[in-house]
Protein backbone atom coordinates (compact mmCIF):
# COMPACT_ATOMS: atom_id res chain seq x y z
CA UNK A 1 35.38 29.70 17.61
CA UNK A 2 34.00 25.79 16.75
CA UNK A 3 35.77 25.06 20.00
CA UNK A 4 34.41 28.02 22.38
CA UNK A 5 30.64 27.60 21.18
CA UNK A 6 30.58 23.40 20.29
CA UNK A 7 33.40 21.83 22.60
CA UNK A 8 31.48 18.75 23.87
CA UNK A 9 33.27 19.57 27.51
CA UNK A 10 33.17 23.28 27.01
CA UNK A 11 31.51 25.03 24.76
CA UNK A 12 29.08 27.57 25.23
CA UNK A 13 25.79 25.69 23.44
CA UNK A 14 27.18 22.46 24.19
CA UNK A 15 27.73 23.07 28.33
CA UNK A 16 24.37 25.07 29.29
CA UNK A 17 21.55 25.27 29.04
CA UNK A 18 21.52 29.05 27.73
CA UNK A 19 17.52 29.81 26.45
CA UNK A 20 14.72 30.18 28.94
CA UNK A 21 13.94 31.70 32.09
CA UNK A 22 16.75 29.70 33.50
CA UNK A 23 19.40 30.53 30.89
CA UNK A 24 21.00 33.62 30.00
CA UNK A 25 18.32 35.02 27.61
CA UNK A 26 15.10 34.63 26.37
CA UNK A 27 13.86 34.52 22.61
CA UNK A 28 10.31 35.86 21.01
CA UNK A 29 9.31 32.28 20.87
CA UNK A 30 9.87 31.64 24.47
CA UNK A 31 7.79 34.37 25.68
CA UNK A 32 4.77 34.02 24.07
CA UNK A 33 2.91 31.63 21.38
CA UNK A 34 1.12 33.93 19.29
CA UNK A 35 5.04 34.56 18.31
CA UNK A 36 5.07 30.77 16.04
CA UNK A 37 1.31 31.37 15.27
CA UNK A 38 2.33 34.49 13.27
CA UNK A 39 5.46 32.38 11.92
CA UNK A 40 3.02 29.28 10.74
CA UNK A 41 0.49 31.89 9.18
CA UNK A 42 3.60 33.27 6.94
CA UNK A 43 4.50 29.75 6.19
CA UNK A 44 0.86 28.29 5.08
CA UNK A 45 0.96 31.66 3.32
CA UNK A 46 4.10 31.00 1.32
CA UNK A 47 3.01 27.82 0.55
CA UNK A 48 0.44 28.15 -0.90
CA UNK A 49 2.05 31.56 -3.26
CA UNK A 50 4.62 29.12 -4.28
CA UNK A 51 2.58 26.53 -5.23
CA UNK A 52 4.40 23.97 -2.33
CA UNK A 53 2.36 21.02 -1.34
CA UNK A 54 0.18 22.04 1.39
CA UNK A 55 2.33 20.02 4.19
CA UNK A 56 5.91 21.11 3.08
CA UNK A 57 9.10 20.44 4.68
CA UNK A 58 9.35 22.88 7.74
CA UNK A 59 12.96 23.56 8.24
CA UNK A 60 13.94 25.67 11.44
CA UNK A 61 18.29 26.30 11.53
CA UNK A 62 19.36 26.74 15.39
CA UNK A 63 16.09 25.57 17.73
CA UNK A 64 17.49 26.35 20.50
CA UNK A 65 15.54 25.31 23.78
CA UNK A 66 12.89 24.07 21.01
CA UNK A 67 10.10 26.44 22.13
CA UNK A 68 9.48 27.59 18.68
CA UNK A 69 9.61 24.16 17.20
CA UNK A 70 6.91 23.30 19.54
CA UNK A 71 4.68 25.64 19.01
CA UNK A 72 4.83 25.26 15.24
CA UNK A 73 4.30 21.61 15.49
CA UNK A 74 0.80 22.19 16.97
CA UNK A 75 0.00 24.52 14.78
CA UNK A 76 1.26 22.98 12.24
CA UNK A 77 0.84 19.23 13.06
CA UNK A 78 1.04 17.64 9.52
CA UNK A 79 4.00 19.56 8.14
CA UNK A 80 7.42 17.77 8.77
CA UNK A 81 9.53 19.43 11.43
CA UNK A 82 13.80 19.49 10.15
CA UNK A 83 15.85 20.61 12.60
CA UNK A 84 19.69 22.33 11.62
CA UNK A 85 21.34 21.89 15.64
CA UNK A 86 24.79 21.33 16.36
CA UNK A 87 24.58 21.10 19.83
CA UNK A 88 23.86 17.45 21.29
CA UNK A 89 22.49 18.68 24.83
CA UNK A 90 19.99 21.29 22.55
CA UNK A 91 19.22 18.19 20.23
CA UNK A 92 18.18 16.02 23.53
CA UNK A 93 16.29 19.08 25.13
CA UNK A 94 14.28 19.77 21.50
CA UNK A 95 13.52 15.90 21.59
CA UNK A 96 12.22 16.15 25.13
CA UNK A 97 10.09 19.48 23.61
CA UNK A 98 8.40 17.45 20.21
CA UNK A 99 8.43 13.75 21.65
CA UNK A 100 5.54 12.08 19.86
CA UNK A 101 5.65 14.74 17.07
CA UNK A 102 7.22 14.20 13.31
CA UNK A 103 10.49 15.64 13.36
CA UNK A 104 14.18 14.87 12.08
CA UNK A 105 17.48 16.75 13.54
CA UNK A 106 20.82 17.59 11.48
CA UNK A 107 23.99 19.64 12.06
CA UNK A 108 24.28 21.57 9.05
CA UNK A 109 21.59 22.43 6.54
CA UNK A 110 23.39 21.06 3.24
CA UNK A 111 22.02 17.39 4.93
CA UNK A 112 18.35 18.35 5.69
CA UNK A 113 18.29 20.28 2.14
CA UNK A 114 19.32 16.57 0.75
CA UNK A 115 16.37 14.78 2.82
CA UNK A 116 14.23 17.83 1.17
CA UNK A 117 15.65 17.54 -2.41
CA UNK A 118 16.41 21.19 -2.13
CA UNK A 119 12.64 22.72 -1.31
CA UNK A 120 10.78 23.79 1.27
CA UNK A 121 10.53 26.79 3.82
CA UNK A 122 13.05 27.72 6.13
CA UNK A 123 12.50 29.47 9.83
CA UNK A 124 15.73 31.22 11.21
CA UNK A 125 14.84 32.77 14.35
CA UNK A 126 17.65 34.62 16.34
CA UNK A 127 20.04 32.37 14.31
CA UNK A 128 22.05 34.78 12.54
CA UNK A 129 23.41 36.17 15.63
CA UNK A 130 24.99 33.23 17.12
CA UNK A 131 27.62 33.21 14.66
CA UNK A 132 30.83 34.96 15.18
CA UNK A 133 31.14 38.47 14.50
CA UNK A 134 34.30 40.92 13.57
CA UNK A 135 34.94 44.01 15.66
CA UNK A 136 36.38 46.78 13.66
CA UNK A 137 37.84 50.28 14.44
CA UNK A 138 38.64 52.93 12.38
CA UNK A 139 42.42 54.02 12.76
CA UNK A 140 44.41 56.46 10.99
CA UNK A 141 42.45 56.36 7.69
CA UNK A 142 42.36 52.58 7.78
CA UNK A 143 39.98 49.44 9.45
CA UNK A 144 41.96 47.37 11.93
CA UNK A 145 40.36 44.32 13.61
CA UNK A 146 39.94 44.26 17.17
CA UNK A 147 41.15 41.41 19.58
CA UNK A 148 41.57 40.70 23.25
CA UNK A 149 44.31 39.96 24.93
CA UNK A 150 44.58 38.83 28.86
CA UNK A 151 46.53 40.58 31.20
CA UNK A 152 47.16 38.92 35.04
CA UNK A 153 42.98 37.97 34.45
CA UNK A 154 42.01 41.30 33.08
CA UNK A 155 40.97 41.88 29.22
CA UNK A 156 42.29 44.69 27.49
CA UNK A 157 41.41 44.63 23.79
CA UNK A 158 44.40 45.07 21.03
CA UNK A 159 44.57 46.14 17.51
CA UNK A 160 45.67 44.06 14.58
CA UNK A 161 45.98 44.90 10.69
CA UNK A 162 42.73 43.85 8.71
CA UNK A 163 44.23 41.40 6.56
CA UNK A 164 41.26 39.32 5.11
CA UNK A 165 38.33 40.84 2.24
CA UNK A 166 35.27 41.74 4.09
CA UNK A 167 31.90 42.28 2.26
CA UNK A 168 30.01 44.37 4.59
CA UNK A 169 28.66 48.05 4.72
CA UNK A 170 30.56 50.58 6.51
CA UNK A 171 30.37 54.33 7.16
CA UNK A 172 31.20 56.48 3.63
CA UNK A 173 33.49 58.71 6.30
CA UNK A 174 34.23 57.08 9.41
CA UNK A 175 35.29 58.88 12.07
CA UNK A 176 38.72 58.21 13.85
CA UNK A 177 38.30 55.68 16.66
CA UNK A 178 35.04 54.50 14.97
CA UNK A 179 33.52 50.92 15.84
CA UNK A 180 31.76 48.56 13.79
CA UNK A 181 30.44 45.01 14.06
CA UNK A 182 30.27 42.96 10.81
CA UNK A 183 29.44 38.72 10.31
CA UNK A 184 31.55 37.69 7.73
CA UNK A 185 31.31 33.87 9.30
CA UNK A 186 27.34 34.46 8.58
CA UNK A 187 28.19 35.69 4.82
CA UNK A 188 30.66 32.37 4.37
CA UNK A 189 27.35 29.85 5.74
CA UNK A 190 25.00 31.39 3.17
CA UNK A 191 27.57 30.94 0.10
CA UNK A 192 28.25 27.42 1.08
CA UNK A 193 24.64 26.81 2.03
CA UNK A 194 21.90 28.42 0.23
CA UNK A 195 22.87 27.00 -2.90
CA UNK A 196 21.38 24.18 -2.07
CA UNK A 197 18.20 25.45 -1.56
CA UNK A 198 16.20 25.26 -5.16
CA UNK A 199 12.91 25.85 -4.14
CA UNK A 200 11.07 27.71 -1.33
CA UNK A 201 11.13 30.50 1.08
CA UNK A 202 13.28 31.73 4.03
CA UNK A 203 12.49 33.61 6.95
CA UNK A 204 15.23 35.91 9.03
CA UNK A 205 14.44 37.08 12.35
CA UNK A 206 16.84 38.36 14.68
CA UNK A 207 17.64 42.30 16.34
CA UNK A 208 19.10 44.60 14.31
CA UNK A 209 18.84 47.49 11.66
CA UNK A 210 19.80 48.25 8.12
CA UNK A 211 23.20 50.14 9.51
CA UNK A 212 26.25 48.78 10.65
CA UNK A 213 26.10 47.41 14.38
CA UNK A 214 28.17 49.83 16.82
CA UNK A 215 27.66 48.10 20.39
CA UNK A 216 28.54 44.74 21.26
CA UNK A 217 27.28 43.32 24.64
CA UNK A 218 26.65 40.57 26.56
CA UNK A 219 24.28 37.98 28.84
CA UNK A 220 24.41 35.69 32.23
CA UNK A 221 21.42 35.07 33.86
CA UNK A 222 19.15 37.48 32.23
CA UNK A 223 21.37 40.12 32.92
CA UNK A 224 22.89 42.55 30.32
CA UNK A 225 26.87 43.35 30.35
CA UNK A 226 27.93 46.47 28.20
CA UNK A 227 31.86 47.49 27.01
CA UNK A 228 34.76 45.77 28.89
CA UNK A 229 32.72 43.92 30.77
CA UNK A 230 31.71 41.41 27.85
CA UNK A 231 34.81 40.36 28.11
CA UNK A 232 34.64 39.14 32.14
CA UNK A 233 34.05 35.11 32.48
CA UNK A 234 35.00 33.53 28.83
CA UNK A 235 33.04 30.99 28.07
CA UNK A 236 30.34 31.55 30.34
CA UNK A 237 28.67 34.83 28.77
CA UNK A 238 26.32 35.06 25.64
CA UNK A 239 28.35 37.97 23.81
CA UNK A 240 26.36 39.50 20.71
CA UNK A 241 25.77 42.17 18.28
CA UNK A 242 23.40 43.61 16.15
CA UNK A 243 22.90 42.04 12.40
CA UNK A 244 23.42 44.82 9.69
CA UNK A 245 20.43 44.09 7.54
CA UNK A 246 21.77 45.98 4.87
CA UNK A 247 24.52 43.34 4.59
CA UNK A 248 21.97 40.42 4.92
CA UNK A 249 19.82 42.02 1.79
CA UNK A 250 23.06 42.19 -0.38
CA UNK A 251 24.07 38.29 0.26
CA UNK A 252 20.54 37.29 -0.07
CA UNK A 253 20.63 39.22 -3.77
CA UNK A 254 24.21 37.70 -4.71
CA UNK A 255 22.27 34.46 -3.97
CA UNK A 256 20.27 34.74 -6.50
CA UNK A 257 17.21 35.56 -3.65
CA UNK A 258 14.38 37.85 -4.13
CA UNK A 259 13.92 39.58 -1.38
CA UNK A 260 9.83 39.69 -0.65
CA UNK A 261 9.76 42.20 2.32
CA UNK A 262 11.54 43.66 5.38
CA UNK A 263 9.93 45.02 8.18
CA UNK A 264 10.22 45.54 11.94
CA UNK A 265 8.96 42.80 14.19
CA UNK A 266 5.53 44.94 15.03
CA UNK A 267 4.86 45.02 11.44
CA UNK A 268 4.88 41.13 11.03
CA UNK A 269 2.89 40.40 13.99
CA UNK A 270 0.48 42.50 12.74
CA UNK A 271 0.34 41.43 9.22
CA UNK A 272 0.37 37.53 10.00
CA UNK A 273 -1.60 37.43 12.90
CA UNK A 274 -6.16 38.54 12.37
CA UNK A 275 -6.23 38.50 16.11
CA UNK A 276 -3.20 40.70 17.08
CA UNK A 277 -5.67 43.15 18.82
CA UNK A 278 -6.69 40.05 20.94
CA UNK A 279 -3.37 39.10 21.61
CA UNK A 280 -2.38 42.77 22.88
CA UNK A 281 -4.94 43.21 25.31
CA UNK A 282 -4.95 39.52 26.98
CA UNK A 283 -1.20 38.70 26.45
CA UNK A 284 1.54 41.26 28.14
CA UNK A 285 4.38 39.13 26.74
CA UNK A 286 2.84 39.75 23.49
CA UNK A 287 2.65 43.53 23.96
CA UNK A 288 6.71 43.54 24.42
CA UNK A 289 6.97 41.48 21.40
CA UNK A 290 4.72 43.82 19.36
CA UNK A 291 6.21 47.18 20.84
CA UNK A 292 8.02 49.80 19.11
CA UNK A 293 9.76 50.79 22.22
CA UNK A 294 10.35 46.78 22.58
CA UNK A 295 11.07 44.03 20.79
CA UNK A 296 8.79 45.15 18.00
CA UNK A 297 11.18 47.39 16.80
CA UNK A 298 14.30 45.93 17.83
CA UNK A 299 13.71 43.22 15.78
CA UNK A 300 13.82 43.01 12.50
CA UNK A 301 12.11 40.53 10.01
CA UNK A 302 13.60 39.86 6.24
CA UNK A 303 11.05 37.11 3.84
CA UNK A 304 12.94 35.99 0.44
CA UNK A 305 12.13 33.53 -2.23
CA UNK A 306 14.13 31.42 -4.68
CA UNK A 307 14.01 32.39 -8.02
């Protein structure tokens, strides 16, 4: 999975330029700006509750096409930007995006931690996704995992005994031929990273519920592929599930987090931001971001502390 998402020749975040208008998705923070003003807000606010100095280190994991980072230098401008990418091409784009501004990149957080000495606040937006996920199925009274194997061009997915401890909430009774989506990958970055982290706050954002995932889909081009079809053009598709916030809550606590609130995205637009009725009427990008129907409630938004 290193090799289909980092390959310097082929891998998906290292060979295009996937974020954007011109990618294969779009993120809150590309859409409108009132999305970082609400994300600066919670970070002043945090701040200042933990008694940080007022121009902490800002630490965002996975920038992406740097539209966020952007957005929170200006509103941010004294605040040191730290910047978790793997991807070169995304590190010379986010460059391009904050030239001028005061800003550092990495490729793992255990290194910008160390420039930090362990504190600050950290900004994961639609970062939790990205990683790897585990397709389940629920087959004669026991989980199997889920692969995909090629046939003449064509995918068919196969079955294969579940033969490695997963921490992750499942149905009490599954039915037979029941589907799940779990990030164990996700669960192994926080134990070997958030250790590190001694003092500050942390900010998840990303789509999902407090359930398991059951669908699994994909993007190219700002278009949507469901079932089999995620499976057409390897390499070349953005495939993604829901994050189980349930699960995210539990490794957060096992951290040694506290867990200061979860929400919908509405919610925390509307709590962070003294002009969200402003924003509504004069900004429609804003109105998807804040809407139930929309990304307001497909989103979800998880704030914890260090102890």
């Amino acid at each position: 999975m290193q090799r289909a998402l980092y390959d310097p020749e082929e891998g998906y975040y290292t060979t295009r330029a996937s974020v954007g208008k011109s990618g294969d998705f779009s993120t809150s923070a590309t859409l409108s700006p009132a999305f970082a003003q609400a994300i600066s807000n919670w970070a002043k606010a945090h701040a200042k509750r933990l008694g940080l100095p007022i121009c902490c280190p800002l630490i965002e994991l996975g920038p992406g096409n740097g539209a966020l980072a952007k957005e929170l230098s200006l509103q941010l401008p004294d605040w040191p930007l730290h910047l978790v990418e793997k991807s070169e091409p995304l590190r010379r784009i986010q460059s391009e995006q904050l030239e001028g501004r005061n800003f550092q990149h990495y490729t793992d957080l255990q290194s910008a931690l160390e420039e930090t000495k362990g504190f600050g606040l950290i900004v994961a937006n639609e970062f939790i996704d990205a990683f790897p996920a585990v397709k389940l199925r629920w087959i004669e009274n026991d989980w199997r995992e889920v692969g995909v194997h090629y046939e003449n061009g064509l995918p068919r997915e196969i079955l294969a005994p579940l033969e490695r401890s997963i921490d992750a909430d499942a149905p009490a009774h599954p039915k037979e031929g029941e589907t799940i989506y779990v990030h164990p990958s996700f669960h192994s970055w926080m134990k070997g990273n958030i250790p590190a982290f001694k003092q500050g706050a942390l900010l998840f954002i990303d789509y999902g519920a407090e359930r398991p995932a059951r669908e699994c889909r994909a993007y190219a081009g700002q278009q949507r592929y469901e079932g089999i079809d995620v499976y057409d053009e390897p390499g070349a598709r953005d495939i993604t599930c829901d994050v189980n916030f349930t699960d995210l809550i539990r490794w957060c606590q096992q951290l040694g987090l506290n867990i200061q609130e979860v929400t919908n995205q509405a919610d925390f637009l509307k709590s962070q931001l003294n002009d969200f009725e402003a924003h509504q009427k004069s900004d429609e990008a804003f109105r998807f971001l804040a809407a139930a129907s929309g990304a307001g409630g497909a989103f979800k938004v998880l704030s914890a502390e260090t102890r």
